[in-house]
Structure formats: structure tokens, C-alpha cells
Protein backbone atom coordinates (compact mmCIF):
# COMPACT_ATOMS: atom_id res chain seq x y z
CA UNK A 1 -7.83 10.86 -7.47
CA UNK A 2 -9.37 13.50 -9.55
CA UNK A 3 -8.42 17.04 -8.05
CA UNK A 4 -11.08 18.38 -10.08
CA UNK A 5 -11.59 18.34 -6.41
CA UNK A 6 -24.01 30.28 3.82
CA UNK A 7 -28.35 32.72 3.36
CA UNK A 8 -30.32 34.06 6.58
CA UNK A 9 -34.21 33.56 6.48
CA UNK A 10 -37.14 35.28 7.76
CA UNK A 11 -35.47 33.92 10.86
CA UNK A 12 -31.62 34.95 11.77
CA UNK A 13 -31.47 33.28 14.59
CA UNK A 14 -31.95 29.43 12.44
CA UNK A 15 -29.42 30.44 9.59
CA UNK A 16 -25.48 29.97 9.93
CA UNK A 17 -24.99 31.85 6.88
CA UNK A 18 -26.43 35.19 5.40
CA UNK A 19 -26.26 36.95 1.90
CA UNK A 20 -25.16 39.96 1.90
CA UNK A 21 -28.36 42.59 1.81
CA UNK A 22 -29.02 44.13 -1.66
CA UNK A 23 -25.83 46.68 -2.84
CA UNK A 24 -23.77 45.69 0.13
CA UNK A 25 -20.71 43.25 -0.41
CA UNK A 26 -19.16 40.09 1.70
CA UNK A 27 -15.71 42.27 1.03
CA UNK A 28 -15.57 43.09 5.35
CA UNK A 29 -15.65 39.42 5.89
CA UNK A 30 -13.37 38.08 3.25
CA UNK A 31 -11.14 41.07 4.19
CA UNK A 32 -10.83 39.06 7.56
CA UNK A 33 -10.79 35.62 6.12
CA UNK A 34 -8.70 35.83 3.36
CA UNK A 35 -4.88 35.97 4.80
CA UNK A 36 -5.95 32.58 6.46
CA UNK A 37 -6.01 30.90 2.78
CA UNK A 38 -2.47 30.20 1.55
CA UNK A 39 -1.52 28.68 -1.09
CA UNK A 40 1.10 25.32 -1.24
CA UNK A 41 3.65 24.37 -3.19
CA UNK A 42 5.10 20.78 -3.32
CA UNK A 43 8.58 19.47 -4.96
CA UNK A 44 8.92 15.91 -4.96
CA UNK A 45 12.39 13.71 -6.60
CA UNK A 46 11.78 11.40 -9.03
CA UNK A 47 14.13 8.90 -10.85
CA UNK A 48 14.71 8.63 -13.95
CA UNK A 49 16.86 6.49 -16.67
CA UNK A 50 18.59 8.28 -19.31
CA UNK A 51 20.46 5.71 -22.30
CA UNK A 52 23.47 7.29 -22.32
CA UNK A 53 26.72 6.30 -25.01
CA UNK A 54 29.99 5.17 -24.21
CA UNK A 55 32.71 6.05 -26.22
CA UNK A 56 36.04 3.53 -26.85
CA UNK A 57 38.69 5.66 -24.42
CA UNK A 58 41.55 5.09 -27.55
CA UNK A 59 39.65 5.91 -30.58
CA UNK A 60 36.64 8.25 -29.56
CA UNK A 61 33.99 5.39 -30.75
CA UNK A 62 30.76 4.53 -29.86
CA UNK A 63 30.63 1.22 -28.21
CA UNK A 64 28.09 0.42 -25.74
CA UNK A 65 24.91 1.88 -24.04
CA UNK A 66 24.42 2.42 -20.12
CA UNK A 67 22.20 3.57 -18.29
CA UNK A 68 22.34 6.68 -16.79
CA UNK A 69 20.33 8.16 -13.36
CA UNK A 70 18.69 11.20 -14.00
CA UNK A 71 16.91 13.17 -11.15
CA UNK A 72 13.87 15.48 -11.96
CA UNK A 73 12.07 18.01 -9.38
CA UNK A 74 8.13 17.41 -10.06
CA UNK A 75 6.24 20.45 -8.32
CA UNK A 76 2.40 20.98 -7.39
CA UNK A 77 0.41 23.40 -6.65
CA UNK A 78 -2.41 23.49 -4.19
CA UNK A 79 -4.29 25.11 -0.90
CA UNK A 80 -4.33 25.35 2.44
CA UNK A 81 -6.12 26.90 5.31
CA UNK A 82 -4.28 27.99 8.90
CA UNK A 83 -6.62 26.53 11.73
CA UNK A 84 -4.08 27.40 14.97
CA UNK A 85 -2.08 31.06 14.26
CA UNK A 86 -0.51 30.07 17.52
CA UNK A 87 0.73 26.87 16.56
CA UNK A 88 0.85 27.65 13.06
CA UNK A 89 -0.75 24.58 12.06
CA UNK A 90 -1.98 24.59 8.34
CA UNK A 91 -4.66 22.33 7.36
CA UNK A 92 -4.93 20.91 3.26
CA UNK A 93 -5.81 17.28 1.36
CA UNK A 94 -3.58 14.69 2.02
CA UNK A 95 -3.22 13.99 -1.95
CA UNK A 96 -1.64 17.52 -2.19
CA UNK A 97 1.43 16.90 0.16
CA UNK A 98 1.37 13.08 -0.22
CA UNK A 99 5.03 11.82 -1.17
CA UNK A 100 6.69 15.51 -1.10
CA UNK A 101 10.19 16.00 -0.58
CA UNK A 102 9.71 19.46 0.19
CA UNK A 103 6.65 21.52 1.26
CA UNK A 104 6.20 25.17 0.80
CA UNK A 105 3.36 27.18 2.34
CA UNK A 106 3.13 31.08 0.99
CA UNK A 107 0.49 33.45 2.68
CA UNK A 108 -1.41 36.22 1.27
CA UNK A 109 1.46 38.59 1.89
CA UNK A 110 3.85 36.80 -0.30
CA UNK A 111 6.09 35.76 2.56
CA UNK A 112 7.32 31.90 2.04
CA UNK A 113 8.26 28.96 4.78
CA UNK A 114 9.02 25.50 4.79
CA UNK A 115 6.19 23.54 6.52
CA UNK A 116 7.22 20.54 8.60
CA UNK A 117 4.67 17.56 7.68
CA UNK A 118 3.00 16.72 11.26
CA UNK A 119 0.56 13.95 10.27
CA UNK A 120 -1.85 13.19 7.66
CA UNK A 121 -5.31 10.61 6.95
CA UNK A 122 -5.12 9.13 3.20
CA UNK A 123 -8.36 7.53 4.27
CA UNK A 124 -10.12 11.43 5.01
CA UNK A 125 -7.71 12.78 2.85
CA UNK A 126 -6.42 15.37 5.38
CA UNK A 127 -3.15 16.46 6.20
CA UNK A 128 -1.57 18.72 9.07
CA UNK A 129 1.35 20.92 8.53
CA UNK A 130 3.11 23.22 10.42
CA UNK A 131 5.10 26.51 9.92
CA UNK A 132 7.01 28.67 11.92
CA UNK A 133 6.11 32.60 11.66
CA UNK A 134 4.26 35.50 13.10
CA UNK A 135 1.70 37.71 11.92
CA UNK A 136 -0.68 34.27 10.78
CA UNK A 137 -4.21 34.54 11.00
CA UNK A 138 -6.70 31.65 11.55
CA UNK A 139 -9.77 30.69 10.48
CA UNK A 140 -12.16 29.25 13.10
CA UNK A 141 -14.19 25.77 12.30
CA UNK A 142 -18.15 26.39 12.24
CA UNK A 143 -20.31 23.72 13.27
CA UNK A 144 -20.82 21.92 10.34
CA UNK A 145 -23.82 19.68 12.09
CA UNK A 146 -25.96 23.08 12.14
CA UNK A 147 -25.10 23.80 7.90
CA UNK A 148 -28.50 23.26 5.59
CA UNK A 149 -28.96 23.30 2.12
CA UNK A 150 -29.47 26.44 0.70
CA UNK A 151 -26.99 28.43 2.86
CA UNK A 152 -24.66 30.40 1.10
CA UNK A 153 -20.92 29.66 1.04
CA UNK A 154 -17.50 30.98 -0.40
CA UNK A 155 -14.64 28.51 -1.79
CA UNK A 156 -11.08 30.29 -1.54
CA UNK A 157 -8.46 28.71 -3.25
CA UNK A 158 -5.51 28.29 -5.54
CA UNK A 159 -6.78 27.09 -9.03
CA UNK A 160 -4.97 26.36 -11.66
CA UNK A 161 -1.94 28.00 -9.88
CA UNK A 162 -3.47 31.48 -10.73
CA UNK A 163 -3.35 32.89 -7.29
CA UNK A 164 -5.96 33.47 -4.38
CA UNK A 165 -9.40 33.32 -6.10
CA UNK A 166 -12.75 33.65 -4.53
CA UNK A 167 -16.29 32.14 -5.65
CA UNK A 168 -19.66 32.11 -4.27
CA UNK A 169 -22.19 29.57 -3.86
CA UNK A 170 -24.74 27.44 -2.12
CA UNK A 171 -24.49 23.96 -0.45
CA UNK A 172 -26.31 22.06 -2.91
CA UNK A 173 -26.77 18.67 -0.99
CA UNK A 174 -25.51 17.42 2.51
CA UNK A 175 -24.21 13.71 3.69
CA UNK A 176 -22.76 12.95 0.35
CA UNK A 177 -21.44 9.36 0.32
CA UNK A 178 -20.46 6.10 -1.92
CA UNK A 179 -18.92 8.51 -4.09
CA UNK A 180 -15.32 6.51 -4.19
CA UNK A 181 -13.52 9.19 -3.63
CA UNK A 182 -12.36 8.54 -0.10
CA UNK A 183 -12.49 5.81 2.46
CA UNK A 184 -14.68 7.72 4.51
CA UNK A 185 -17.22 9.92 2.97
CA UNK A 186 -19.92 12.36 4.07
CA UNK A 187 -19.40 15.44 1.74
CA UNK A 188 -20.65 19.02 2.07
CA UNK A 189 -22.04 19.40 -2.18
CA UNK A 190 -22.06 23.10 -3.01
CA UNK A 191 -22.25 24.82 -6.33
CA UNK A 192 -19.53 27.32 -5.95
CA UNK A 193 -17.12 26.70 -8.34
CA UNK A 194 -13.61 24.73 -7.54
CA UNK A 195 -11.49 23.91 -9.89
CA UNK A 196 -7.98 22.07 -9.72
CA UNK A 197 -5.62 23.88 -7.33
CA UNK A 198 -8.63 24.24 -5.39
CA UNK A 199 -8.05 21.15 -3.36
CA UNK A 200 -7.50 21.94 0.08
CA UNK A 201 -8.57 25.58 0.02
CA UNK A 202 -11.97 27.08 2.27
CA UNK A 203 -15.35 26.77 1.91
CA UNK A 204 -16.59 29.53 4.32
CA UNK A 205 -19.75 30.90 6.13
CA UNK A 206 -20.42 34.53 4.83
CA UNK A 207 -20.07 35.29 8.32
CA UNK A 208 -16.57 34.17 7.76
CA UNK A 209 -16.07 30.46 9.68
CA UNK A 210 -14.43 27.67 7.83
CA UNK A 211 -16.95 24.81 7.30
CA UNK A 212 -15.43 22.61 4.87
CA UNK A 213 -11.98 21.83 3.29
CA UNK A 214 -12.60 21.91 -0.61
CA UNK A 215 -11.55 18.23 -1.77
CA UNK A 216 -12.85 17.35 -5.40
CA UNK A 217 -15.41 18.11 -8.13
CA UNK A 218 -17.50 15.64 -10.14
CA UNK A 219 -15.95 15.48 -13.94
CA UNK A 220 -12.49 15.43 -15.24
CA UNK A 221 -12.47 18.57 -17.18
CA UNK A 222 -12.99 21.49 -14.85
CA UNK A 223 -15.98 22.60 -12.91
CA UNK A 224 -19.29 21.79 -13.83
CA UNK A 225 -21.13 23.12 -10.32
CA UNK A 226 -20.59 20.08 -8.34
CA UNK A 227 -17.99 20.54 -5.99
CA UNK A 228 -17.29 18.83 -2.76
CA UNK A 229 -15.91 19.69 0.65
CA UNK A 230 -15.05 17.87 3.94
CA UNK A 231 -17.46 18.97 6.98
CA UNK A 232 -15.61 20.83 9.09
CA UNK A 233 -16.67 19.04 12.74
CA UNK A 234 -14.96 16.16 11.03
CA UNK A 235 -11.72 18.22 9.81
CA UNK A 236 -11.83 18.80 13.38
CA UNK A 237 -11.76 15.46 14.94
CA UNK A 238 -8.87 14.28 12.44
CA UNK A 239 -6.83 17.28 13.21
CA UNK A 240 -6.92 16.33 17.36
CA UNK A 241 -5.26 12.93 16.23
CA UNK A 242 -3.06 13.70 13.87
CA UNK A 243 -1.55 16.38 15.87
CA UNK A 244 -1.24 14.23 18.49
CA UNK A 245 -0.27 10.58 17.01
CA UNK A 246 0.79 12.05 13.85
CA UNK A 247 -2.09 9.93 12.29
CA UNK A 248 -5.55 7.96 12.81
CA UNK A 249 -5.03 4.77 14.47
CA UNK A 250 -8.60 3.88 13.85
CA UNK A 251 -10.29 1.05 15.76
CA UNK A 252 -13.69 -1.60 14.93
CA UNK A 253 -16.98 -1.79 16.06
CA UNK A 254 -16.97 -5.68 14.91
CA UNK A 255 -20.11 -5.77 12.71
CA UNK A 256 -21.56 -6.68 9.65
CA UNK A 257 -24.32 -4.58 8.87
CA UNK A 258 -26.97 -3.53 5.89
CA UNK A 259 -29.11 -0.03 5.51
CA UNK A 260 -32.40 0.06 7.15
CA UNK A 261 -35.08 0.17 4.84
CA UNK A 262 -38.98 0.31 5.23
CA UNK A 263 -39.66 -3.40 4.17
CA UNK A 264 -37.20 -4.47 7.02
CA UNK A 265 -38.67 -2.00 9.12
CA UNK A 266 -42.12 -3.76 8.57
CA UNK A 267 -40.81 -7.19 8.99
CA UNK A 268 -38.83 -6.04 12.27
CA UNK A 269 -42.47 -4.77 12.76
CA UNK A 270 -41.32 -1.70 14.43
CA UNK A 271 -41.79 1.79 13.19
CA UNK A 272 -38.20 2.96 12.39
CA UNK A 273 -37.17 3.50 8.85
CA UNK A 274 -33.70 4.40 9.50
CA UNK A 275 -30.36 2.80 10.93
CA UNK A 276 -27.87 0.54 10.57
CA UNK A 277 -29.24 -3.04 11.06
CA UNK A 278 -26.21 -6.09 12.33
CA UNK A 279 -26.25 -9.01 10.80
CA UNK A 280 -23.22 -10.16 12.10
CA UNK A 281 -21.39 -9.74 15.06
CA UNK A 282 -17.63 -10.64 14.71
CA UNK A 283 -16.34 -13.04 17.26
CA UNK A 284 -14.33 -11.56 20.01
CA UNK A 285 -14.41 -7.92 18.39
CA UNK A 286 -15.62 -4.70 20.48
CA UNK A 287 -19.16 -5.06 19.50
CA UNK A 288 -19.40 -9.24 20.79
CA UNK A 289 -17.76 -8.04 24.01
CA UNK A 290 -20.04 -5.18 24.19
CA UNK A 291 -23.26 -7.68 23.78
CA UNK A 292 -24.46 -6.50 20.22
CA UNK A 293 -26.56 -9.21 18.40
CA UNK A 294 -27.31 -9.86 15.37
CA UNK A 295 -30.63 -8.40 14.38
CA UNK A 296 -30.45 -5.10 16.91
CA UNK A 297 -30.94 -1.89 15.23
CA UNK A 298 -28.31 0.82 15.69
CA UNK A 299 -30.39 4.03 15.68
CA UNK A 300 -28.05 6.61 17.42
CA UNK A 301 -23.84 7.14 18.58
CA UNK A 302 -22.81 9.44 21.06
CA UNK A 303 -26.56 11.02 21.17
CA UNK A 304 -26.52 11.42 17.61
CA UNK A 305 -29.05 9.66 14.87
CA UNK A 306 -27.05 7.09 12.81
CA UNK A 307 -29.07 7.34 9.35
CA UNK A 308 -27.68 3.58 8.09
CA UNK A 309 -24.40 2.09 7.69
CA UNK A 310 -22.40 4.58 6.42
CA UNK A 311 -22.69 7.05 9.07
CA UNK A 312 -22.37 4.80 11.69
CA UNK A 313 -18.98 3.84 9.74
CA UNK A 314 -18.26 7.12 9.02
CA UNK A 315 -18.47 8.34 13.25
CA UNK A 316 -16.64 4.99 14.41
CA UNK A 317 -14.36 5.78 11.54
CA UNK A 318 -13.24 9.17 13.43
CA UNK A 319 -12.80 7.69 16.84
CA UNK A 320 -9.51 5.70 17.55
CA UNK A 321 -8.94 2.46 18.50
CA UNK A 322 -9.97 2.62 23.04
CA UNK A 323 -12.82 5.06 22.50
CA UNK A 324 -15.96 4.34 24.53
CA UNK A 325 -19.04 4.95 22.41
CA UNK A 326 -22.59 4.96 23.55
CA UNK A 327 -25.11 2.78 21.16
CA UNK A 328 -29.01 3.83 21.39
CA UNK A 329 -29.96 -0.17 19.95
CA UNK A 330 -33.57 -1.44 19.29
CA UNK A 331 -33.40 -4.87 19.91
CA UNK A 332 -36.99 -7.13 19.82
CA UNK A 333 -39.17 -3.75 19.41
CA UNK A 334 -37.84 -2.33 22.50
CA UNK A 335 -34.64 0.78 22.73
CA UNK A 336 -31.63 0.17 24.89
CA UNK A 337 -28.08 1.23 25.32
CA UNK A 338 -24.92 -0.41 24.87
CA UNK A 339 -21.87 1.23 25.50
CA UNK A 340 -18.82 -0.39 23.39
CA UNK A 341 -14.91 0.48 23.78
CA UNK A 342 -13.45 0.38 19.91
CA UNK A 343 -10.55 -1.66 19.66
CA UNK A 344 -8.55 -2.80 16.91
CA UNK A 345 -8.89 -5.44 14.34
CA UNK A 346 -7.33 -8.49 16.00
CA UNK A 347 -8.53 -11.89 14.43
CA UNK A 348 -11.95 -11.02 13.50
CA UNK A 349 -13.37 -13.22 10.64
CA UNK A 350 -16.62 -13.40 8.73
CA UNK A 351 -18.42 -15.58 6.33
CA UNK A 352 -18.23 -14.17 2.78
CA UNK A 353 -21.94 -14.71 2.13
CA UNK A 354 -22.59 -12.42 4.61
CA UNK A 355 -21.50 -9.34 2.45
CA UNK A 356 -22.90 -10.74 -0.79
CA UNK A 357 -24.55 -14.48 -1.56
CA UNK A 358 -21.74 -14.99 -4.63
CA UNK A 359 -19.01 -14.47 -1.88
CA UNK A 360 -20.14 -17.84 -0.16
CA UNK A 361 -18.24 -20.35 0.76
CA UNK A 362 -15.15 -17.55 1.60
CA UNK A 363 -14.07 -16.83 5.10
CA UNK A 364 -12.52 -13.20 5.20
CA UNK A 365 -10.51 -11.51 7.85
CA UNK A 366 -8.61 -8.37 8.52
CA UNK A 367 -5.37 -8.31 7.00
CA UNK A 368 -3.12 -8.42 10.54
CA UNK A 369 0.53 -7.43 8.35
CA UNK A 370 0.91 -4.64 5.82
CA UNK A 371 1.39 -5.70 2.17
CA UNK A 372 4.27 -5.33 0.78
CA UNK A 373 2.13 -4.07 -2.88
CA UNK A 374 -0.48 -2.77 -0.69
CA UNK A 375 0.74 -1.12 2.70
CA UNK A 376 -2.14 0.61 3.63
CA UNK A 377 -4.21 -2.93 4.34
CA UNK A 378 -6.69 -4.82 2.93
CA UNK A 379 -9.67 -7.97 3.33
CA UNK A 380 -7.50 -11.12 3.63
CA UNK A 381 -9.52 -14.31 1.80
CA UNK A 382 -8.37 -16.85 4.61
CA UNK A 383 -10.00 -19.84 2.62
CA UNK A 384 -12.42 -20.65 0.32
CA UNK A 385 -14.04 -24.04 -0.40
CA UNK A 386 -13.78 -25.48 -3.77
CA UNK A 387 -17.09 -25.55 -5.60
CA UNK A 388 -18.66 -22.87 -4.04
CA UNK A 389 -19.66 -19.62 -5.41
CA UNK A 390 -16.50 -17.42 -4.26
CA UNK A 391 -14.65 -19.88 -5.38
CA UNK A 392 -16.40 -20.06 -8.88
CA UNK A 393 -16.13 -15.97 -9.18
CA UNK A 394 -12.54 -16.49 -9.07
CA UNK A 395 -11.63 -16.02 -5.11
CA UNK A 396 -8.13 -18.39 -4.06
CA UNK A 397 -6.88 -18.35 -0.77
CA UNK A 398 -4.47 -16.50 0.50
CA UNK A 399 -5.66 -12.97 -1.89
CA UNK A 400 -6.03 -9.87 -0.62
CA UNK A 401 -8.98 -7.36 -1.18
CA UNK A 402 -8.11 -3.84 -1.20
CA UNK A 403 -10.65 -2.31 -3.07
CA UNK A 404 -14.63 -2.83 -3.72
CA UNK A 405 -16.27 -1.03 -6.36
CA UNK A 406 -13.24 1.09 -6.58
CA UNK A 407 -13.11 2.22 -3.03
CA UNK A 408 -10.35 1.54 -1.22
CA UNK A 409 -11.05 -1.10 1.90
CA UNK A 410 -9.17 -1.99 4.70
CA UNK A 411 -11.15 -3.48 7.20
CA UNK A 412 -14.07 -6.19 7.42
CA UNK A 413 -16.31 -3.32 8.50
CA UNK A 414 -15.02 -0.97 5.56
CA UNK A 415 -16.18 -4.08 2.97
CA UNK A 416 -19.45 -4.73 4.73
CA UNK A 417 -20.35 -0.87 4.34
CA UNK A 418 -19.38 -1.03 0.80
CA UNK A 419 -20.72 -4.39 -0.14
CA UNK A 420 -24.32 -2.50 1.40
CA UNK A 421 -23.77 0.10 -0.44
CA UNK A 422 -23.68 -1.57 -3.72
CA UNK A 423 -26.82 -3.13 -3.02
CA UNK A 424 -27.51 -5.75 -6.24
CA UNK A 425 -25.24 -4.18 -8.65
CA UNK A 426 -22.59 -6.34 -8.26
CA UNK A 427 -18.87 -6.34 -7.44
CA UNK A 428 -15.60 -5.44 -8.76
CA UNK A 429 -12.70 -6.29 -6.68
CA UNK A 430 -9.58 -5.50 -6.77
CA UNK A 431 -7.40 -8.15 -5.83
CA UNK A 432 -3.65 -8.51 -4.53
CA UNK A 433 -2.70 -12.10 -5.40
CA UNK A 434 1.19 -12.87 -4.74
CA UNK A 435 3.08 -10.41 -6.38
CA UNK A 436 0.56 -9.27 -9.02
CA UNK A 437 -2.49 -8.15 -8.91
CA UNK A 438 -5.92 -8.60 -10.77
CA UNK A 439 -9.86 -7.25 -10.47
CA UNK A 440 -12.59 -9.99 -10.06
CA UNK A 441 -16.53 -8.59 -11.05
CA UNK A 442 -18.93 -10.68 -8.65
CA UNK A 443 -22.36 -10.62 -10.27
């Protein structure tokens, strides 16, 4: 992981975000904002081995070498942002708390407490915490569906360990994804500068809303103007579960599916150039019990548009497992709905070729037990038939996929998004096989 990690037009009423008018200052809002931002502080016990010498108990002589348990504090730094004064639930990255020992979350006024770890998302990257004191105040979530490019914004963080810091910026793109750094990605860009410590810190409206939690920044050296942040309606949907369940139980659609694009729109012979097209429908999964075919056209979820693959994986990605979602299809030419209840993976299988022709001849499933090298899941290779082309790239039964193009995957659906997404590039796999592990490029 690298932990490199709004402006009002002619026509208020449009923007979520304004500048600040010539000689005035956002100071009044930040004034506001600021004791929401805290910063985090992590310690974490880690073995060690020491080589230490025995000495001969009669004549004070060296004469053998043990080894010796040592135990070392490792500490991190990072941000966080209070979402619930009442509850005093503190919101940051995953990657910052992951594996702590301790955590400790210290506000604006200098005043320290030990946060109690309520739940956290790896695959978002999100964590919940909780601490117990008065005097908190919270930032409220802005609708992150309503942010455009070219409103302003303000990252508050931690970098570096320095202390609260604030910069000022624009959102420079919206909808980032493929970018490997989570499992499911659809990144406010902005050009206010975050830097390491930043990582679970604000990004704020100038009218002083959180709509993103500052995650990463393209480069390994510092900040080069690229920064990105998690939208905030999603912050909000994995808070309500991990508050709850203490984490995302996450259920499957069931399909294989491939980006819409304008030459399958004109062999489809229908006039829709975006949406997530099925090519396969996994037996007995939510979306075969729902009546999804293979061939219909997933244009909308929930009443919203579903631009291809990866935001259709991205909005049954936030949903757990017994949601009932609503799917605006176009099946033959003609729209219809299909409403679906996600479930989770149970013995759904697919046909390697169906993600990529030099996977053929491999039957994949979802990997039904945690790994012991790899508990977060994985693509199971259930068999593969001698001779043929998976088999030739280097696929055995019984090996587990857990990452495609360096991207984690745990799911068919999570491999059949990235397997789109790499279009004709190619594949590099990263492969579990027995008690070692190996990567495979499929060209």
C-alpha cells in the first residue's frame, strides 16, 4: 500500500462548494471543521530474535549461542475524522489501524483516549473506531453523488507526523477506478496536496461537509498533485455495516460481465453506449434465480445509471449479502426490471475462458474456506484439462487466485471485473499453490 495516500458558479444554487470571494478567507469554516480532524497514533508488538551468548556457569566462558526473544513497540502515525460526536465514532483507512495493539486518537485540543476498534473493510480500506469523551465535534457527510470537477476542496490531515495541516484544492477527476489500490475503487482525484500521514484525514466542502476520506497519492516520493479520496456516500454505507456487524459481509450478483462499448452497442443494435453487459450467469447464484441472461444489458441499480462493470461491482460491492436490488436490464432491444436478492457465494463456478480465451479449459469457483496463507479469500482453480491453454500458462488444480493484475480478488465477480478491466493487456496472477506461492503472466 503506498500511503503516499469545493467553487460556486454564475449559479449557487448548482455548486456544492464555493471559493471564498476575493480578500475574504475559508478561516469561519475551518474554524468549525477543524476540531473534527484528529490525528492517530498506532503501537503495534513485534517479535524479534536477538543471538545472545552463554557463558560456562564454572569458568565465565563463552560456550554456546541461543536465541533470545526480543519485543519492539513499532508506532504510526495517521488521521482520522469524528462522524457521530454522540457516539464518538471516529472514521480513518483501514491500513492505518490494521494489526495495532493499541490505538490512540488525540483531538485538536491535545486531549488523548484509547479508541476501541469497532469494525473495519480491508477491501474499502475503512475502519470505525470509537472513543469515549465529551466536548467532540463532528463532521457531517455531503452528498458526494452531487460533487463535480472543478469544485473546490480542503484536505486536513496529519502528514508526516507534523501536526494538523490544511491544503486547498480542486477535484481534479471523478469515478477513479482500476487503480489497484483497493478492492473496490471509485476515487474522488483532487489536486490538493496529501502527503503521508495524510491517510485517513478530510477532504471537505468549503462550506465545511466531509466528502471524502483522504486514502493515497499517485508516486512513492511525496505529493505530486494527484491525490485520492473515498466518496463520502460510500464512507457512509460502510460505516452502517461495520457499526453494526463489525464488518462487510458482502454478497454476489452471480455474473460474468464485460464494459459496454459502442461496437457492442451497434451489434446489440440498440442505442446505449454504456453498461455492464452479462455474459455469464452463474448457476444457482442470485442473478440465475433472479432470471438474468446472458446477453441483457445492466443499465441502472437502485434508480441509478451503472456506467459498466465496475460500478455495478462497486454498488453490489456496498450492499451485504440479503439485499434486494432493483436492475433497469435491456434485454432483446427492449428495458425491463429485475429485482435480485444478493446472496453469498455458495458453489458458483465458471468457465475460465469466459474471463480471458488463455484461461480455457479452467473451471474456477469461489474459494468456500479461508486460506490458511491467504485468509481474506481468493478464485479457487477447481480443474483444468491437460493440453489446454490454462493449463499451458501454467494453471494446476487445486491453486488459488488471489490477485489479478495486482489487485486483490476474492470472488468470481471481483476476477471477472478485473479480467474486463485489463482488456488485451494480459494477466499477472498471483497464485497460492500449497504452501508457497508464485505469479503466472497470461498473455
Amino acid at each position: 500500500m503506498v500511503l503516499l495516500l469545493l467553487m460556486l458558479s454564475v449559479f449557487p444554487s448548482l455548486a456544492l462548494a464555493a471559493p471564498p470571494p476575493p480578500g475574504h478567507s475559508i478561516a469561519p469554516v475551518l474554524e468549525k471543521v477543524l476540531p473534527a480532524v484528529v490525528n492517530i497514533s498506532t503501537s503495534k508488538t513485534v517479535g524479534m530474535k536477538q543471538r545472545e551468548l552463554l557463558l560456562d556457569p564454572f569458568f565465565r566462558q563463552p560456550y554456546a549461542y541461543r536465541d533470545r526473544p526480543v519485543q519492539k513497540k513499532s508506532q504510526s502515525l495517521g488521521s482520522g475524522v469524528i462522524v457521530d460526536a454522540g457516539k464518538g465514532w471516529v472514521i480513518t483507512n483501514h491500513h492505518v489501524v490494521d494489526g495495532a495493539d493499541e490505538v490512540t486518537v488525540t483531538l485538536r485540543d491535545q486531549r488523548s483516549f484509547k479508541a476501541k476498534l469497532l469494525g473495519g473493510d480491508p477491501a474499502v480500506d475503512l475502519a470505525l473506531l470509537q472513543i469515549e469523551a465529551d466536548r467532540l465535534s463532528e463532521l457531517p457527510l455531503a452528498d458526494s453523488e452531487k460533487l463535480r470537477v472543478g469544485d473546490f476542496v480542503v484536505a486536513i490531515g496529519n502528514p508526516f507526523g507534523l501536526g494538523q495541516t490544511v491544503t486547498y484544492g480542486i477535484v481534479s477527476a471523478l469515478g477513479r477506478t482500476g487503480l489497484g489500490i483497493e478492492g473496490y475503487e471509485d476515487f474522488i482525484q483532487t489536486d490538493a496536496s496529501i502527503n503521508p500521514g495524510n491517510s485517513g484525514g478530510a477532504l471537505v466542502t468549503t462550506r465545511g461537509k466531509l466528502v471524502g476520506i483522504n486514502t493515497a497519492i499517485m508516486g512513492r516520493t511525496g505529493n505530486i498533485g494527484i491525490g485520492f479520496a473515498i466518496p463520502a456516500n460510500m464512507v457512509n454505507a460502510i460505516i452502517t455495516q461495520l457499526a453494526r456487524y463489525g464488518e462487510v459481509q458482502r454478497g454476489q450478483l452471480g455474473v460474468v460481465m464485460q464494459d459496454m462499448t459502442r461496437d457492442l452497442a451497434e451489434a446489440f443494435g440498440i442505442d446505449q453506449h454504456q453498461g455492464a453487459v452479462v455474459t455469464q450467469v452463474l448457476p444457482g447464484s442470485a442473478a440465475d434465480k433472479a432470471g438474468l441472461k446472458s446477453g441483457d444489458i445492466i443499465v441502472g441499480i437502485d434508480g441509478r445509471d451503472v456506467a459498466d462493470g465496475g460500478a455495478l461491482r462497486n454498488a453490489v460491492g456496498l450492499l451485504r449479502a440479503g439485499s434486494t436490488i432493483s436492475l433497469k436490464v435491456i434485454r432483446d432491444g427492449k428495458p425491463r426490471k429485475i429485482v435480485a436478492t444478493i446472496a453469498l457465494p455458495q458453489d458458483a463456478r465458471a468457465e475460465g475462458g469466459k474471463f480471458n480465451n488463455n484461461l480455457g479449459g479452467a473451471i474456477l469457483g469461489n474459494l468456500k474456506e479461508k486460506h490458511p496463507l491467504h485468509e481474506t479469500g481468493g478464485v479457487e482453480v477447481v480443474e483444468v484439462k491437460r493440453n489446454s491453454p490454462a493449463w499451458e500458462a501454467g494453471l494446476r488444480a487445486g491453486d488459488v487466485i488471489v490477485s489479478v493484475n495486482r489487485q486483490p480478488v476474492s470472488s468470481l465477480m471481483e476476477m471477472s471485473a478485473l479480467a474486463a478491466d485489463a482488456g488485451k493487456k494480459g494477466l499477472l496472477l498471483n497464485i497460492v499453490r500449497g504452501n508457497g506461492a508464485l505469479f503466472v503472466v497470461i498473455r
